[in-house]
C-alpha atoms as a PDB file:
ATOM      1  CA  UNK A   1      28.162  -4.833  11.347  1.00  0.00           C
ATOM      2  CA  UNK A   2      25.090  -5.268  13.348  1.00  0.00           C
ATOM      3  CA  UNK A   3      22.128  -7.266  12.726  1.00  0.00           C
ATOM      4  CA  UNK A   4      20.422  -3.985  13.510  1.00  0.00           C
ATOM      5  CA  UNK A   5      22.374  -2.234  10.779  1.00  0.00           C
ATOM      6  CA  UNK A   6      21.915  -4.936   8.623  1.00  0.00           C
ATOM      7  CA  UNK A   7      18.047  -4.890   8.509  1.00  0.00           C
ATOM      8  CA  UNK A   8      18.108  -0.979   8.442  1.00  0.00           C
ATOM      9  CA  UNK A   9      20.615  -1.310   5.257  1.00  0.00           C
ATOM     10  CA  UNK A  10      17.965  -4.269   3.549  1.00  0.00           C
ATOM     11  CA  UNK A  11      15.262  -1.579   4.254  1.00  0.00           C
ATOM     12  CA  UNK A  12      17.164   0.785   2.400  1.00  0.00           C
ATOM     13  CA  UNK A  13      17.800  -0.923  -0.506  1.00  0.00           C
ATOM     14  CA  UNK A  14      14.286  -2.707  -0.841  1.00  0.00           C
ATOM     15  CA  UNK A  15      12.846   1.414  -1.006  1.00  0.00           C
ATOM     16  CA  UNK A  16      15.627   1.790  -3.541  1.00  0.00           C
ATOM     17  CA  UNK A  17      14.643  -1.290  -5.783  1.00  0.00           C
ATOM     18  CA  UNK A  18      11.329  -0.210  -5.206  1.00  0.00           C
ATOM     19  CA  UNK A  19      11.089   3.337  -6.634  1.00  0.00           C
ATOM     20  CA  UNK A  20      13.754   2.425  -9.272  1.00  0.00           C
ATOM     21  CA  UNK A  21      10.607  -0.488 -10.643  1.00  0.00           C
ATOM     22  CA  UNK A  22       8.034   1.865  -9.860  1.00  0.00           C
ATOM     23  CA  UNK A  23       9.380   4.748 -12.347  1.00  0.00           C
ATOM     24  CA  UNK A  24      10.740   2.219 -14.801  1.00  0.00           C
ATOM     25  CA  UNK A  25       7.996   0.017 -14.928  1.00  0.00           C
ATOM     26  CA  UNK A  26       4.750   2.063 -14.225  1.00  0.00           C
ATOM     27  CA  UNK A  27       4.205   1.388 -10.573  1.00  0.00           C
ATOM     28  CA  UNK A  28       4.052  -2.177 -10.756  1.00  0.00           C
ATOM     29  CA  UNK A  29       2.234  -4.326  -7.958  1.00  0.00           C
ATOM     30  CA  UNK A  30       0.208  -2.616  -5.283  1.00  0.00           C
ATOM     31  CA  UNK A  31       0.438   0.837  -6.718  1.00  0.00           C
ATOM     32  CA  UNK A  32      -0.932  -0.279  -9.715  1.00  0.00           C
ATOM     33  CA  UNK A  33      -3.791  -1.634  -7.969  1.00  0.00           C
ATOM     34  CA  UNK A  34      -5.118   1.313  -6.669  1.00  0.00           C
ATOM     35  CA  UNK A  35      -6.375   2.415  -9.881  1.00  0.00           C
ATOM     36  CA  UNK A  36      -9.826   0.348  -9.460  1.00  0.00           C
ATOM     37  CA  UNK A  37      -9.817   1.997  -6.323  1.00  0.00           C
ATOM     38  CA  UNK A  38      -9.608   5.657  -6.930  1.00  0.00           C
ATOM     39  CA  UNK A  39     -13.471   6.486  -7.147  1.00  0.00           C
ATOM     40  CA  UNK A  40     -14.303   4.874  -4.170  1.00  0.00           C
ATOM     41  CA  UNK A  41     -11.623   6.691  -2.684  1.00  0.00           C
ATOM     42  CA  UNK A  42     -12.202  10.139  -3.551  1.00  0.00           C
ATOM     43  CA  UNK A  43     -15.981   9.576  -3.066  1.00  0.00           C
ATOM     44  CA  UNK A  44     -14.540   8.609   1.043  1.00  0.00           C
ATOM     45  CA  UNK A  45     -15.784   5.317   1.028  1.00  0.00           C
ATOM     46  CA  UNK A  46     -13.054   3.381   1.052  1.00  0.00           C
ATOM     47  CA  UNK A  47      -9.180   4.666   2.526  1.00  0.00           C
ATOM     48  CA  UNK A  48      -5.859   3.653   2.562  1.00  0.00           C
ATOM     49  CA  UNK A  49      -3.556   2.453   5.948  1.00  0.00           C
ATOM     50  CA  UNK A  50      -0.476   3.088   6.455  1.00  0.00           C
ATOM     51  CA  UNK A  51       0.691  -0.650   6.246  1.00  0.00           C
ATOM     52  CA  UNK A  52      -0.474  -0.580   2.345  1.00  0.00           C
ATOM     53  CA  UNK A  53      -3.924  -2.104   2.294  1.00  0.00           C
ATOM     54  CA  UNK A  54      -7.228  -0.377   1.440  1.00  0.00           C
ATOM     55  CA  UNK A  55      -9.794  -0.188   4.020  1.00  0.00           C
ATOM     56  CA  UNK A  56     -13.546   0.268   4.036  1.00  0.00           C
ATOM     57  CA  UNK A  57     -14.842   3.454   5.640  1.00  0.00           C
ATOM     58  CA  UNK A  58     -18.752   3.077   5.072  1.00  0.00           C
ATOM     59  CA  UNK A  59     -20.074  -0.153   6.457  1.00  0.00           C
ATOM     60  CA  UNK A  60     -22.889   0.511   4.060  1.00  0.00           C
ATOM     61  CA  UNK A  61     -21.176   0.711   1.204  1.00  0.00           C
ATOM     62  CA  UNK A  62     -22.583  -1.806  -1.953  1.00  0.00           C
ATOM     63  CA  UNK A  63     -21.182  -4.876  -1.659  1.00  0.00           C
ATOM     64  CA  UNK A  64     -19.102  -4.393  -4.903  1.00  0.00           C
ATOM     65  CA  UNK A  65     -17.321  -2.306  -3.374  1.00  0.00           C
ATOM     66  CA  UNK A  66     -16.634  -4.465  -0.447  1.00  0.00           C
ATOM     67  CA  UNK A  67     -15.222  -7.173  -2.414  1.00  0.00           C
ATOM     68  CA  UNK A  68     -13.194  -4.995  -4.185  1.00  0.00           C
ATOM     69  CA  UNK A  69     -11.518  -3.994  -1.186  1.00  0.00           C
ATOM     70  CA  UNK A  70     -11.151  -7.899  -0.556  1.00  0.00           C
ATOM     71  CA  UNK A  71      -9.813  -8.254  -4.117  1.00  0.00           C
ATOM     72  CA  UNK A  72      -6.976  -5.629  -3.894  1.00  0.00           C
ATOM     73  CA  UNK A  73      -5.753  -6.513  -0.723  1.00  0.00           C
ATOM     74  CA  UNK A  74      -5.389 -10.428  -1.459  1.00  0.00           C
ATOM     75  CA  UNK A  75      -3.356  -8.985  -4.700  1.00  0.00           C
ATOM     76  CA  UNK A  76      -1.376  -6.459  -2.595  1.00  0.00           C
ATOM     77  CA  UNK A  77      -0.737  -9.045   0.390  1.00  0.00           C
ATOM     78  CA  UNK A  78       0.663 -11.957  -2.565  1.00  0.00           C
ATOM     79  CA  UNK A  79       2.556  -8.794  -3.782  1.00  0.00           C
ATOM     80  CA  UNK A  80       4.302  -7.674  -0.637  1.00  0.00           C
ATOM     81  CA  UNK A  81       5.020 -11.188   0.267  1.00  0.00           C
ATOM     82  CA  UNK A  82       6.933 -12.213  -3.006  1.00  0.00           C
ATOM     83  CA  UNK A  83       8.675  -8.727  -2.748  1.00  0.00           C
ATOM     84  CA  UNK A  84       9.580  -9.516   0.682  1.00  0.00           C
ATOM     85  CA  UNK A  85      10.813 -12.930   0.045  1.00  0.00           C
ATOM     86  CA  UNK A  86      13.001 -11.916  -3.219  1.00  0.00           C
ATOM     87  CA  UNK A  87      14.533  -9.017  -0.915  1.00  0.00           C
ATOM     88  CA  UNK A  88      14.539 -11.081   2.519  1.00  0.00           C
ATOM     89  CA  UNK A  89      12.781  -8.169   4.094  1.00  0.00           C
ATOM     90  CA  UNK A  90       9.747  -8.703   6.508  1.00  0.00           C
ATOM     91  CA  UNK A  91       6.040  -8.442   4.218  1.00  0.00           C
ATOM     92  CA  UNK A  92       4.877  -5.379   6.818  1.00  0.00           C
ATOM     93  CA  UNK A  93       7.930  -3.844   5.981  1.00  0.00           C
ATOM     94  CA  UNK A  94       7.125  -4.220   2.020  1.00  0.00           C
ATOM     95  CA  UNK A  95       3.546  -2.972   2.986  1.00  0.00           C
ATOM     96  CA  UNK A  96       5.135   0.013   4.612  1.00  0.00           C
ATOM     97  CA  UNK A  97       6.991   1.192   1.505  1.00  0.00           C
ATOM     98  CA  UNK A  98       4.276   0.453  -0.971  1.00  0.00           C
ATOM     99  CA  UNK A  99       1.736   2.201   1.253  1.00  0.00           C
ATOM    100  CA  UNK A 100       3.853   5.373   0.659  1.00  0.00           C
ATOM    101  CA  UNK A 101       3.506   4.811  -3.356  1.00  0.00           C
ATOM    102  CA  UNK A 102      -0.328   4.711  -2.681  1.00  0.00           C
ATOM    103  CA  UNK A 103      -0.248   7.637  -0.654  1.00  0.00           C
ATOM    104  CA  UNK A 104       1.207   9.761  -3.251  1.00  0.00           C
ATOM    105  CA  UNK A 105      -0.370   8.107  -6.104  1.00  0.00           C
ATOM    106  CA  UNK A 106      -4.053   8.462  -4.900  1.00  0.00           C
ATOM    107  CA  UNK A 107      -6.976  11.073  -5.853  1.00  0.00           C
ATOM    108  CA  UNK A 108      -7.370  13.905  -3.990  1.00  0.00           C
ATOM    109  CA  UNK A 109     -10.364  13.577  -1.186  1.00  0.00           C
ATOM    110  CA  UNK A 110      -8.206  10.374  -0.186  1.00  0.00           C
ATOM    111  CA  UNK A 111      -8.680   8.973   3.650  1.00  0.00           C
ATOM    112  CA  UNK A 112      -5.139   7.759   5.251  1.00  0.00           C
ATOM    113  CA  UNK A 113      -5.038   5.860   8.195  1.00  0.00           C
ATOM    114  CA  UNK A 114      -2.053   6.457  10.279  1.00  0.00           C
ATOM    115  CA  UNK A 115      -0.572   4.180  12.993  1.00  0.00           C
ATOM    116  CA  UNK A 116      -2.247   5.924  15.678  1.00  0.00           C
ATOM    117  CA  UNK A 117      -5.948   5.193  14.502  1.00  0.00           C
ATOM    118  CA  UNK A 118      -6.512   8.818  12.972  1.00  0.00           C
ATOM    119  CA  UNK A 119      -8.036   9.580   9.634  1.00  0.00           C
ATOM    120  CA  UNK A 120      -6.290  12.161   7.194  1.00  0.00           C
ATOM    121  CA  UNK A 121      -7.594  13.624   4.320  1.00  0.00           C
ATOM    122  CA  UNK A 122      -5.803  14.467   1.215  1.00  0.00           C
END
């Protein structure tokens, strides 16, 4: 088997293990952490990218807000990288699962940020 094939198949099974926690345990980890988040959200101050972190969309939002942003990520980024280290996957990989949870967990009006720089809006 190729290395290749190897990562792809690790890939596979971290999304597995993944959703299997998140509906047995309530969206543990990063998609629990979006909860604080979902006002800000809706209200378009604050978005989501597609590597799983929040992002700030109003440079002059309060500065709550700001460090809540902060907050989150540091817990996602711990998050991702324990993931990744229990399932010897890369962290941006774990981001890029977990961002998908957050997608499809968050409040309508949601920003996403996709790969190529452009803003969607849920």
């Amino acid at each position: 088997m190729s290395q290749k094939s190897r990562f792809s198949d690790r890939l596979t099974l971290l999304a597995c293990v993944t959703a299997l926690a998140a509906l047995l345990l309530g969206a543990p980890g990063a998609a629990a952490q979006g909860k604080p988040l979902d006002a800000p959200r809706a209200a378009g101050v604050v978005g989501e990218r597609y590597d799983g972190y929040a992002v700030l969309r109003d440079a002059n939002a309060p500065q709550e807000i700001k460090d809540l942003v902060v907050r989150v990520n540091e817990r996602r980024k711990s998050y991702y990288a324990k993931r990744a280290a229990e399932d010897k996957a890369p962290v941006a990989a774990v981001g890029k699962i977990y961002a998908q949870q957050i997608i499809n967990r968050a409040p309508a009006g949601t920003y996403f940020l996709d790969e190529s720089g452009k803003w969607t809006r849920r």
